[in-house]
Protein backbone atom coordinates (compact mmCIF):
# COMPACT_ATOMS: atom_id res chain seq x y z
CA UNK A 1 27.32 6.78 -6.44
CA UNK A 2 23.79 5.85 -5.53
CA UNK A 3 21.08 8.07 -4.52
CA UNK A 4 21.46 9.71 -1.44
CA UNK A 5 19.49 8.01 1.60
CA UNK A 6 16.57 9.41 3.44
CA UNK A 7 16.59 11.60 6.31
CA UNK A 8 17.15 9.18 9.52
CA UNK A 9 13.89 7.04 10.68
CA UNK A 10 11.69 8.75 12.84
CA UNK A 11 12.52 11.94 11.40
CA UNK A 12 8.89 13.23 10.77
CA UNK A 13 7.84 14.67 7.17
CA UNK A 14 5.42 17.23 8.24
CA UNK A 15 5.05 19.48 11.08
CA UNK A 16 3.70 17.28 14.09
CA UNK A 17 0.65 19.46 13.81
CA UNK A 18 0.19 18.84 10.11
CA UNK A 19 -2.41 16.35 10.45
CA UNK A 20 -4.21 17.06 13.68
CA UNK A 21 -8.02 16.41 14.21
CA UNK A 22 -7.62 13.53 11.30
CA UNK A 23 -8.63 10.44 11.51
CA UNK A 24 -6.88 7.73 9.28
CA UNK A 25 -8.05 4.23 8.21
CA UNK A 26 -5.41 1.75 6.88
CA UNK A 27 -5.48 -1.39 5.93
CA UNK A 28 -3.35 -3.96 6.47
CA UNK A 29 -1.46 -1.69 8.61
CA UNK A 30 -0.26 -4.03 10.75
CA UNK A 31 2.88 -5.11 8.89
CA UNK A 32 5.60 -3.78 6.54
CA UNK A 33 4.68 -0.76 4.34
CA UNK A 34 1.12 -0.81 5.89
CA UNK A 35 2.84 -0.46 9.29
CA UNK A 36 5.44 2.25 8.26
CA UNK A 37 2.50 4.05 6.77
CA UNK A 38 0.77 4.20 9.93
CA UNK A 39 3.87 5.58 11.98
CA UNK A 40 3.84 7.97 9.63
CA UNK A 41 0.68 9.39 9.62
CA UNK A 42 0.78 9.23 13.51
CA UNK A 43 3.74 11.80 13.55
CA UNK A 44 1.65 13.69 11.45
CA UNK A 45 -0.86 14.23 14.37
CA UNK A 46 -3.01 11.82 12.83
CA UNK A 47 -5.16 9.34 14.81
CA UNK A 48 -4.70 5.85 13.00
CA UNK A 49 -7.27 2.79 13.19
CA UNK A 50 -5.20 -0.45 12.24
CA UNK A 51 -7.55 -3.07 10.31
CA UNK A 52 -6.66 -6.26 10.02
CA UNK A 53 -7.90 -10.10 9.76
CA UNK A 54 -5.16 -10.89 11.96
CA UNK A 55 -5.08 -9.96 15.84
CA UNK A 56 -1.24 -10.08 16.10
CA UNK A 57 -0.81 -7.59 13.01
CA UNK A 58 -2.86 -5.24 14.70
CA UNK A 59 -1.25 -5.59 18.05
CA UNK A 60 1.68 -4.93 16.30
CA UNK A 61 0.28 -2.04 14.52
CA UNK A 62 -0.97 -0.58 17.45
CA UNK A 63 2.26 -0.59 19.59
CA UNK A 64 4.14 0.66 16.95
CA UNK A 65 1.85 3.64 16.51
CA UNK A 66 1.58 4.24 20.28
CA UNK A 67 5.36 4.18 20.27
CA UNK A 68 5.64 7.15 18.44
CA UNK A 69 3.21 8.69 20.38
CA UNK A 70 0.15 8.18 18.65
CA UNK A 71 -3.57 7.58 19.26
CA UNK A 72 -5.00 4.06 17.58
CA UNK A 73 -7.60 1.77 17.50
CA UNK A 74 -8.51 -1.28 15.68
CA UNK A 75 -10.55 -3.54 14.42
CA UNK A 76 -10.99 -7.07 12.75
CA UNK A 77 -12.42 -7.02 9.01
CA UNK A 78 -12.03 -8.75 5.90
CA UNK A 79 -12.14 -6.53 3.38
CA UNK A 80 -13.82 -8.39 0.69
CA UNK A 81 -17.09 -8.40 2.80
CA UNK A 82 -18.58 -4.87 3.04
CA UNK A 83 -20.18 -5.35 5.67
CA UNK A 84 -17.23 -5.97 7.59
CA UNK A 85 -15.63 -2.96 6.43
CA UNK A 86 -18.65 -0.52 7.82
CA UNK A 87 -18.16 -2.84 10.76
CA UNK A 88 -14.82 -1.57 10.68
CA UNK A 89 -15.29 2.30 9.97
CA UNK A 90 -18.05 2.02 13.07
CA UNK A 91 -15.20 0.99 15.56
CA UNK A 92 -12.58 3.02 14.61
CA UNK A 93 -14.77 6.33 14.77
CA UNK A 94 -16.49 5.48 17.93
CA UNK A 95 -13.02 5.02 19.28
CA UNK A 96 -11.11 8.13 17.51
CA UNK A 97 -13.92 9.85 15.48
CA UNK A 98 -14.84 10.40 11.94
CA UNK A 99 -12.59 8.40 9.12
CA UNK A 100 -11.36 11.60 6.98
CA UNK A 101 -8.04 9.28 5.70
CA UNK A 102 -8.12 5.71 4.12
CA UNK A 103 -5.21 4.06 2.84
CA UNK A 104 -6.50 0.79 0.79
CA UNK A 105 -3.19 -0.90 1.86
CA UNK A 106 -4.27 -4.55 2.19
CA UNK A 107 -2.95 -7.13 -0.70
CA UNK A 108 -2.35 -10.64 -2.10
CA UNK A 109 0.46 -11.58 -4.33
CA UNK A 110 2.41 -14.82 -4.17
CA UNK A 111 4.67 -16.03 -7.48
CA UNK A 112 2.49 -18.21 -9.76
CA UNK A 113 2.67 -18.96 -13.51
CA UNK A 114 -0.74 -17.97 -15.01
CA UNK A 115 -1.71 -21.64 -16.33
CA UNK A 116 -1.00 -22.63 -12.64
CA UNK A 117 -3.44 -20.15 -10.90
CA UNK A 118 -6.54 -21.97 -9.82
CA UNK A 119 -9.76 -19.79 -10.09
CA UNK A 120 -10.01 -19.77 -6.27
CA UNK A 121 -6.38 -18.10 -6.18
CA UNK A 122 -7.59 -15.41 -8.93
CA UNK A 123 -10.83 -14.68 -7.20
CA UNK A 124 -8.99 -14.50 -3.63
CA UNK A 125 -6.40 -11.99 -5.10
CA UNK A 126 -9.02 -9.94 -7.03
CA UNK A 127 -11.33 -9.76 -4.38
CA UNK A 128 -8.80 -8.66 -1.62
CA UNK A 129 -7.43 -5.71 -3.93
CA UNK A 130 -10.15 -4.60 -6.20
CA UNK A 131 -13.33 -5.36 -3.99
CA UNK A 132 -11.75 -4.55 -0.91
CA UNK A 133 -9.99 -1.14 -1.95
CA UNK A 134 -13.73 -0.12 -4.11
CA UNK A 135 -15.46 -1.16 -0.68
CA UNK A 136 -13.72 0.37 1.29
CA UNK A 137 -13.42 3.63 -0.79
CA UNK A 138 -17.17 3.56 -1.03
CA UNK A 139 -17.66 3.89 2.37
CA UNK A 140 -15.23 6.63 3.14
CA UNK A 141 -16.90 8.69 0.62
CA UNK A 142 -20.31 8.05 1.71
CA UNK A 143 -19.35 8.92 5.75
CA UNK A 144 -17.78 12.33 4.31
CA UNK A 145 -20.39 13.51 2.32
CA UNK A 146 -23.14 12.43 5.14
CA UNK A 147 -20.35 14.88 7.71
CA UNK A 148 -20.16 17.32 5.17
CA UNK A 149 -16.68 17.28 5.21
CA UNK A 150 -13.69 16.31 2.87
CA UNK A 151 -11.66 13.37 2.77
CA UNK A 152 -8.70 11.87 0.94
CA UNK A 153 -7.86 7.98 -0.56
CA UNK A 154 -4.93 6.60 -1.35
CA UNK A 155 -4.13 3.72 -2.44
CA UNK A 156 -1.08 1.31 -2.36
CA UNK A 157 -0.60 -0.50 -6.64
CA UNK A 158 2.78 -1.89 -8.06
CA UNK A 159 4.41 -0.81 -11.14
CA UNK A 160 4.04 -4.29 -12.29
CA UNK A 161 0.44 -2.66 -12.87
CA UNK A 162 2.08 -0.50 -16.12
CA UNK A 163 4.17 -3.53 -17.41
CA UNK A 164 2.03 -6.23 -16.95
CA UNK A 165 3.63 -8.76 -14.03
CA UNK A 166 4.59 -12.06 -15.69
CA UNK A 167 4.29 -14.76 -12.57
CA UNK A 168 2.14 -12.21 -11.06
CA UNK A 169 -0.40 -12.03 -13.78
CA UNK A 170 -3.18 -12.54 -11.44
CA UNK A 171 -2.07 -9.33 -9.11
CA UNK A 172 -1.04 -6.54 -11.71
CA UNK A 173 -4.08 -6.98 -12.99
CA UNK A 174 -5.61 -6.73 -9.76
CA UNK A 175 -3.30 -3.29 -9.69
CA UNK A 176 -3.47 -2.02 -12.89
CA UNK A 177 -7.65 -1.84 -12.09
CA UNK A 178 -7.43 0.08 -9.16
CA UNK A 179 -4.93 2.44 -10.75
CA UNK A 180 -7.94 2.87 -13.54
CA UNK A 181 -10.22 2.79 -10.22
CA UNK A 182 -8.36 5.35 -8.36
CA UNK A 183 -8.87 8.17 -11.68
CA UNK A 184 -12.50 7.40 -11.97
CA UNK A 185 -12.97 7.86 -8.41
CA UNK A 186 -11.29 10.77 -8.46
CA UNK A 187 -13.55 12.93 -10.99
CA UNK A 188 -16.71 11.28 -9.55
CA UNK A 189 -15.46 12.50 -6.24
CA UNK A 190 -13.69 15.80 -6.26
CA UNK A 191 -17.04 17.49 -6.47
CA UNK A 192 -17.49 16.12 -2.94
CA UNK A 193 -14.57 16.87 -1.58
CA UNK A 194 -12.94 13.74 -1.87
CA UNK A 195 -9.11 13.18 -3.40
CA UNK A 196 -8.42 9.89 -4.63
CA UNK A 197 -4.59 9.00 -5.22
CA UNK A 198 -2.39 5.82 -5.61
CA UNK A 199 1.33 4.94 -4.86
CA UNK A 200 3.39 2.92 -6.90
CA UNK A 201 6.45 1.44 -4.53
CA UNK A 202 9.50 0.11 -5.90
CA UNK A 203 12.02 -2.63 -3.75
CA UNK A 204 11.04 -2.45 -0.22
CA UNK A 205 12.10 -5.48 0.98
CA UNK A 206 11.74 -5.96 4.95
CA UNK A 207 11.60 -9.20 7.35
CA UNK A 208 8.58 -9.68 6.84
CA UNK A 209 8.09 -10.83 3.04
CA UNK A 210 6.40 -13.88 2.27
CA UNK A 211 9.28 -16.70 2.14
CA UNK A 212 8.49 -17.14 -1.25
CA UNK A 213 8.51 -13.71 -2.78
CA UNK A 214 12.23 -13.53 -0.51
CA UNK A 215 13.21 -16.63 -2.37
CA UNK A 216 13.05 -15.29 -5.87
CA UNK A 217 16.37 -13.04 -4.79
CA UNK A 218 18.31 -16.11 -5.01
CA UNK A 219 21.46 -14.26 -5.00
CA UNK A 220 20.26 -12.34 -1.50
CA UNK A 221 18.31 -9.60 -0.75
CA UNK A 222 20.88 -6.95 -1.37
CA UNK A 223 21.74 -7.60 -4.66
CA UNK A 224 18.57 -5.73 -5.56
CA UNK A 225 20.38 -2.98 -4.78
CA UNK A 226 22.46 -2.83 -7.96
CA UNK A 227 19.49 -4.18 -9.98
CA UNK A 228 17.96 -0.39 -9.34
CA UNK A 229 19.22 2.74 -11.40
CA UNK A 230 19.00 4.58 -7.65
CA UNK A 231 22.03 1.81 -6.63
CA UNK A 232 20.20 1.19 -3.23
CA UNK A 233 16.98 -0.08 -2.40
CA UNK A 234 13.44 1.88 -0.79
CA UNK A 235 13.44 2.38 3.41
CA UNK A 236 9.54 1.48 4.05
CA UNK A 237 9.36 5.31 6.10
CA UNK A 238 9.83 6.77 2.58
CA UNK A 239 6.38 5.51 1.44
CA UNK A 240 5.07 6.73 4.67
CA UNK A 241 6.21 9.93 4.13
CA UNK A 242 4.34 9.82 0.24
CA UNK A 243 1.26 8.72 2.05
CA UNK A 244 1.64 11.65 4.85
CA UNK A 245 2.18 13.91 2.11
CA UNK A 246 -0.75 13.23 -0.38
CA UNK A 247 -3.16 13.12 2.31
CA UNK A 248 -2.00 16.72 3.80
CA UNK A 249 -3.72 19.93 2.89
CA UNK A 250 -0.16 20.70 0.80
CA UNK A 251 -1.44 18.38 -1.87
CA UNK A 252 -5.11 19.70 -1.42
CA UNK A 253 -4.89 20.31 -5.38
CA UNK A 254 -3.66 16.73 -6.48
CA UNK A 255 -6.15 13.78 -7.30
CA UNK A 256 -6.60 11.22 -9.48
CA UNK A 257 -2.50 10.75 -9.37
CA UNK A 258 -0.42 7.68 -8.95
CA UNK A 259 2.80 8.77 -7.63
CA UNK A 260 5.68 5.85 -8.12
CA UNK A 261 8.17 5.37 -5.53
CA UNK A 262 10.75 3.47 -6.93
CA UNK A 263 14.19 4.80 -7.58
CA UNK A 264 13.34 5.05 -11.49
CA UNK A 265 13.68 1.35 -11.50
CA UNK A 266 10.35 0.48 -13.31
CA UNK A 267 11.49 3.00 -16.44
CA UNK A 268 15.11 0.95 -16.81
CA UNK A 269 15.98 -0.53 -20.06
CA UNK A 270 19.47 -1.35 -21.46
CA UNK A 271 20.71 -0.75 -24.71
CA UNK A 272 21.33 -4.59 -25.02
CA UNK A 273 18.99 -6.60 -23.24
CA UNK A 274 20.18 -9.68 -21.39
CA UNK A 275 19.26 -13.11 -22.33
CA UNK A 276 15.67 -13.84 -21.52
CA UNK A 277 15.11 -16.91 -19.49
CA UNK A 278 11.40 -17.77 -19.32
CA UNK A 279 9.43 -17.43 -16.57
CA UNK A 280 8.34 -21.16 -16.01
CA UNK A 281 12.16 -21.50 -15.67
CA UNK A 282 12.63 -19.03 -13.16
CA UNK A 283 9.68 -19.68 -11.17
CA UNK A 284 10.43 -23.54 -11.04
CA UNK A 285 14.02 -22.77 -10.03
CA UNK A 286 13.29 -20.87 -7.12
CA UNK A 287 10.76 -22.98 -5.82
CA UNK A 288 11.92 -25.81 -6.31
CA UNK A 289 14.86 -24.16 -4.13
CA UNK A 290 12.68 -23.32 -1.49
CA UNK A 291 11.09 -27.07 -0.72
């Protein structure tokens, strides 16, 4: 028997007032988790600015927050150029007020084999994940210590970060650095009032995965399912409600904490392994399956 499921979506975490007079940032939260995240945090009482280099992902941010009943703004930024992201912050509080949440959301992954990542690839991936969540972070902290007031940062890793990611060298170690980033930040910071946490999600697959991360589950999406301990896979609201949570005065004692979300799947071993097929093999399978 599997895990039981989650409460039914759009059943709300925290008391609708839990959040109220917040202001939260997230990036990338135009689409899948970034987008549940946001929902979320809106039926939290949160206000929620949706950032985004793409104008459809944060009309479709935006709607979805609104449909729950939420106030939300956004605003075009890259985050690998920090002056786009104070850009960013600039609109979002003159349309909902001070930035006391950020959720460093926005990523790059795609499959690659490491002697097949081209140094533009590497820098693209490292500079979206590590520059962008460091820039970002930087600026939160600096707006709540100018207000006086206290803030909290979480951000969004992989567990591929603990393992090491083989075909994804190039973004667990993008994750495994702001994992490292998000406990430095967090003694620097607590001094000032700010938390710094991360979240680890497991298999969240949704519709709107990259075609080729969906074609590595050649066998279907729901046969990840019985690849997890939990026997079913993550619903995206259940990261939104680890977000909600961590950035609620109920965990107003917790920082410098990466909280995995992931059915226990990342800690699975069996007592024989199965063969091991390389990863060049795999990799070339599947995409050659895709063209």
């Amino acid at each position: 028997m599997p895990l039981p499921p989650p409460p039914n979506d759009g059943t709300a975490m925290l008391a609708g007032d839990a959040l109220d007079g917040q202001v939260a940032l997230v990036t990338g939260g135009g689409t899948g988790l970034g987008r549940a995240i946001a929902v979320e945090l809106a039926r939290a009482g949160c206000a929620v600015g949706i950032v985004s280099r793409d104008a459809q992902h944060r009309a479709a941010g935006i709607t979805a927050v609104e449909a729950v009943g939420g106030r939300c703004a956004e605003a075009e930024c890259d985050v690998r150029d920090a002056d786009q992201i104070k850009a960013a912050f600039d609109q979002i509080e003159a349309a909902l007020g001070p930035v006391t949440i950020l959720v460093n959301n926005a990523a790059a992954n795609f499959p690659v084999l490491a002697q097949d990542t081209s140094p533009n690839a590497w820098r693209a991936v490292n500079s979206i994940v590590v520059d962008g969540t460091f820039f970002c972070s930087k600026e939160l902290h600096a707006r709540v210590v100018r207000e006086g007031g206290s803030g909290s940062i979480i951000n969004i890793v992989a567990t591929q970060a603990f393992t090491g990611g083989p075909g994804m060298a190039h973004a667990s170690a993008a994750k495994a650095a702001v994992i490292n980033m998000t406990k430095s930040l967090a003694v620097e910071w607590a001094p000032d009032g700010v938390r710094v946490n991360a979240i680890a999600p497991g298999l969240f697959p949704h519709e709107e995965m990259r075609e080729d991360l969906a074609a590595l589950r050649t066998q279907g999406p729901n046969v990840d399912a019985t690849r997890s301990p939990a026997g079913r896979l993550g619903e995206r609201r259940e990261i939104g409600w680890a977000v909600t949570w961590l950035a609620s005065p109920f965990a107003s004692f917790i920082t410098g904490h990466t909280l995995v979300v992931d059915g226990a799947n990342w800690l699975r071993r069996d007592f024989v392994m199965p063969p091991f097929t390389p990863v060049a093999e795999q990799l070339s399978a599947v995409l050659r399956k895709a063209e």
